[in-house]
Protein backbone atom coordinates (compact mmCIF):
# COMPACT_ATOMS: atom_id res chain seq x y z
CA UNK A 1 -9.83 8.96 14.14
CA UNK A 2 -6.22 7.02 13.69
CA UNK A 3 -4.53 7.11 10.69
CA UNK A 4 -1.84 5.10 9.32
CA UNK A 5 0.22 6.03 6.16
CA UNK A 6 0.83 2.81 3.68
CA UNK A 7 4.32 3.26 2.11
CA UNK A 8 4.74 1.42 -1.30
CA UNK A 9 7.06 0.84 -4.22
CA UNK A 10 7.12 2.22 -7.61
CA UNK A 11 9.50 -0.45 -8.94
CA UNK A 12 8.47 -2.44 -11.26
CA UNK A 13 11.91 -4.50 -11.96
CA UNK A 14 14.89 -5.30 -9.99
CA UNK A 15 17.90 -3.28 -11.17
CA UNK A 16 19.90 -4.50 -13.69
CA UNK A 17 17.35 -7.39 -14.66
CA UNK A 18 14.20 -7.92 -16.16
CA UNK A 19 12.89 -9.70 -13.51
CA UNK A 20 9.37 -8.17 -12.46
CA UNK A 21 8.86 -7.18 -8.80
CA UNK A 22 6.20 -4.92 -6.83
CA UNK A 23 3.89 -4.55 -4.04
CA UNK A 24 3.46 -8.00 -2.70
CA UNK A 25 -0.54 -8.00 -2.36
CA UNK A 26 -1.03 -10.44 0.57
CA UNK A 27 0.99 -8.64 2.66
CA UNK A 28 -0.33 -5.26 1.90
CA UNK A 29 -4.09 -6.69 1.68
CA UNK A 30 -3.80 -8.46 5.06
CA UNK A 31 -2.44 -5.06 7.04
CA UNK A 32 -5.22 -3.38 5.20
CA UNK A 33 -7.63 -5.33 6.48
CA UNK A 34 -6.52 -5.22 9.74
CA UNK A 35 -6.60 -1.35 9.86
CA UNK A 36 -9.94 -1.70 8.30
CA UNK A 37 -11.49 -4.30 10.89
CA UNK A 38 -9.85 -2.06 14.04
CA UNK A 39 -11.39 1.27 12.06
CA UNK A 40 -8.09 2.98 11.17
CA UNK A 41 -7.90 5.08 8.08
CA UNK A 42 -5.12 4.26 5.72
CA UNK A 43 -3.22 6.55 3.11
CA UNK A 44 -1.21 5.05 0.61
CA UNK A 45 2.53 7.02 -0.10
CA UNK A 46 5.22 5.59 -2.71
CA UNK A 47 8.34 7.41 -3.63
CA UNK A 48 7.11 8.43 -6.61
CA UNK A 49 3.23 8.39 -6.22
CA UNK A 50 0.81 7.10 -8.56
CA UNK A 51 0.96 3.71 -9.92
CA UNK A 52 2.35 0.64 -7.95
CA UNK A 53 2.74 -2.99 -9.79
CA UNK A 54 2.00 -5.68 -7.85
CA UNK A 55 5.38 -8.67 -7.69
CA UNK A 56 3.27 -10.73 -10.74
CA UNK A 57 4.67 -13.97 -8.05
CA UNK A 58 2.08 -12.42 -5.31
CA UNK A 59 -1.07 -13.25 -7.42
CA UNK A 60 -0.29 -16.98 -6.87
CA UNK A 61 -0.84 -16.41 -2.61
CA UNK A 62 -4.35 -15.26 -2.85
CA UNK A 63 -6.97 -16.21 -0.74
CA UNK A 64 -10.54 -14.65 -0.32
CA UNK A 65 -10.03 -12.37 2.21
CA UNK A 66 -6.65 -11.09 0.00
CA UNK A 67 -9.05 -10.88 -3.22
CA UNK A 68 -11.36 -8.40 -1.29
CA UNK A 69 -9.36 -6.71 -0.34
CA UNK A 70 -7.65 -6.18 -3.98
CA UNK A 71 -11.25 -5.91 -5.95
CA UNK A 72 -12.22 -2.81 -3.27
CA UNK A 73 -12.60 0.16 -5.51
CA UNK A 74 -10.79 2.52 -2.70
CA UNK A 75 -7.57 -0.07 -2.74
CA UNK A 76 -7.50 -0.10 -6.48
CA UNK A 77 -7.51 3.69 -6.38
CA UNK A 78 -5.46 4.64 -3.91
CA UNK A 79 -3.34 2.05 -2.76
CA UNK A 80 -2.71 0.84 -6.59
CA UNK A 81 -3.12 3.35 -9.00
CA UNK A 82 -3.08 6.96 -7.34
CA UNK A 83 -0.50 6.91 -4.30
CA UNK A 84 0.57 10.26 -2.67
CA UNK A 85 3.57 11.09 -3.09
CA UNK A 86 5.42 12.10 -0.46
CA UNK A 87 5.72 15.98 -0.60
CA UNK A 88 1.64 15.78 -0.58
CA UNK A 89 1.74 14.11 2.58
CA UNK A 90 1.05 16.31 6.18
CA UNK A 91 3.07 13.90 8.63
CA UNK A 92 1.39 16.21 11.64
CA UNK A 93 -1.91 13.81 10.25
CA UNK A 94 -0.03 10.12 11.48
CA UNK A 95 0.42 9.67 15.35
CA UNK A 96 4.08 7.29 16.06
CA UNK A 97 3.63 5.91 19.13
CA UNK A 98 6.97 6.95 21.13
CA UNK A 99 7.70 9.11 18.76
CA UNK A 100 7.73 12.90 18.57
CA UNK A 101 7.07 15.04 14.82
């Protein structure tokens, strides 16, 4: 089976602000759901693994397919709250098309 590795953000502000930012969820839900429909696995990396924060401004863009995604128990837990980080990742799992490892 094909796999495709997710990579995410940990940050939660912009430096030097207090403005919030994160994971924008449309963008993340709508590639998910592509992988899903074409029956790709997905893994979810983030510098720091663990929790991402969704950009609060990204909640405002949903539609149904985007809230499916984000209410699936396997998103929530490992696209949202328990990312790999990326020393727990075996590259030699992800084919790059062109690419060698």
């Amino acid at each position: 089976m094909k796999k495709v590795l997710i990579v995410e953000t940990n940050i939660t502000r912009y430096q030097g602000t207090n403005e919030p930012t994160g994971l924008w969820l449309g963008e993340a839900a709508e590639f998910v759901d592509e992988m899903q429909q074409a029956q790709i696995a997905v893994d979810y990396v983030s510098p720091n693994g663990g929790f991402v924060p969704l950009d609060p401004r990204s909640m405002k863009y949903t539609d149904a397919a985007t809230m499916a995604v984000y209410e699936d128990s396997d998103f929530i837990n490992r696209a949202l709250k328990n990312t790999l980080k990326p020393s727990q990742v075996d590259t030699l799992l992800f084919t790059i098309p062109g690419a060698t490892v």
